[in-house]
Protein backbone atom coordinates (compact mmCIF):
# COMPACT_ATOMS: atom_id res chain seq x y z
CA UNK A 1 117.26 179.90 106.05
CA UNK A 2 119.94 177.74 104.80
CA UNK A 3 123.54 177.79 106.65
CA UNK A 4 126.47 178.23 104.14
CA UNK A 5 128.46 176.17 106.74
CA UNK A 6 129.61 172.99 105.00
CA UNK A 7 129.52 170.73 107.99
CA UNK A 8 126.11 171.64 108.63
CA UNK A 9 125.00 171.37 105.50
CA UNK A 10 126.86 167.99 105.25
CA UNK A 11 124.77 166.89 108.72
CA UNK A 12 121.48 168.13 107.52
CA UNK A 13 122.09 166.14 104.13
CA UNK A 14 123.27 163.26 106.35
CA UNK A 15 119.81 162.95 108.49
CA UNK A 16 117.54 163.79 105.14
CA UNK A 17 119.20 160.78 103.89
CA UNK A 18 119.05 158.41 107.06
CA UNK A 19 115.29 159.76 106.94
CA UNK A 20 114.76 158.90 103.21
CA UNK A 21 116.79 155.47 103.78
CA UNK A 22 113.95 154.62 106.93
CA UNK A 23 111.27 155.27 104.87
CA UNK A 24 111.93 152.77 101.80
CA UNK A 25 112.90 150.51 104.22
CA UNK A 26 109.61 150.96 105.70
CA UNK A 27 108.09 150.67 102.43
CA UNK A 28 109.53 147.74 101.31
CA UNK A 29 108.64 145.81 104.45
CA UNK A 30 104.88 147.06 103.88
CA UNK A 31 105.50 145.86 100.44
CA UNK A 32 106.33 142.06 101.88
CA UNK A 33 103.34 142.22 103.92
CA UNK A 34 101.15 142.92 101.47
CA UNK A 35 102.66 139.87 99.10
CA UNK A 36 102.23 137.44 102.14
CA UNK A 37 98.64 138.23 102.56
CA UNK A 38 97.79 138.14 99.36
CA UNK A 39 99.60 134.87 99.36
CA UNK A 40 98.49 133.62 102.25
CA UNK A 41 94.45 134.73 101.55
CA UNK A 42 95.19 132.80 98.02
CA UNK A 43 96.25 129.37 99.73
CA UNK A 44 93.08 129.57 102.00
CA UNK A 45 90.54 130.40 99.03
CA UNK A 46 92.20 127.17 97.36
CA UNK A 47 92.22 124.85 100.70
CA UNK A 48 88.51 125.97 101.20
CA UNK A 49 87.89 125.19 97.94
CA UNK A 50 89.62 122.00 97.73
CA UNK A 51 87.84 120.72 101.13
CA UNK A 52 84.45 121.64 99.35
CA UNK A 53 85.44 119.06 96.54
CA UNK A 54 85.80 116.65 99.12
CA UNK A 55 82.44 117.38 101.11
């Protein structure tokens, strides 16, 4: 049931947006993560590789 009162409906838009707002944020620091570790797996894979040339 949805209230016709506008300052509820303006509180219930409010928190869907906080909510919405959390969950890119979220999102975009799972994003980051994701990029590091690929980055980070990538720069191992070439020092292993580079310490096999030297072996």
């Amino acid at each position: 049931m949805v209230s016709n009162d506008p300052n509820t409906r303006a509180a219930t838009l409010h928190v869907k947006s906080d909510s919405l707002l959390k969950e890119a944020a979220v999102r975009s620091v799972e994003a980051d993560r994701g990029v590091l570790s690929h980055a980070t797996r990538r720069a191992y894979t070439e020092s292993q590789r580079d310490l096999a040339r030297l072996v």
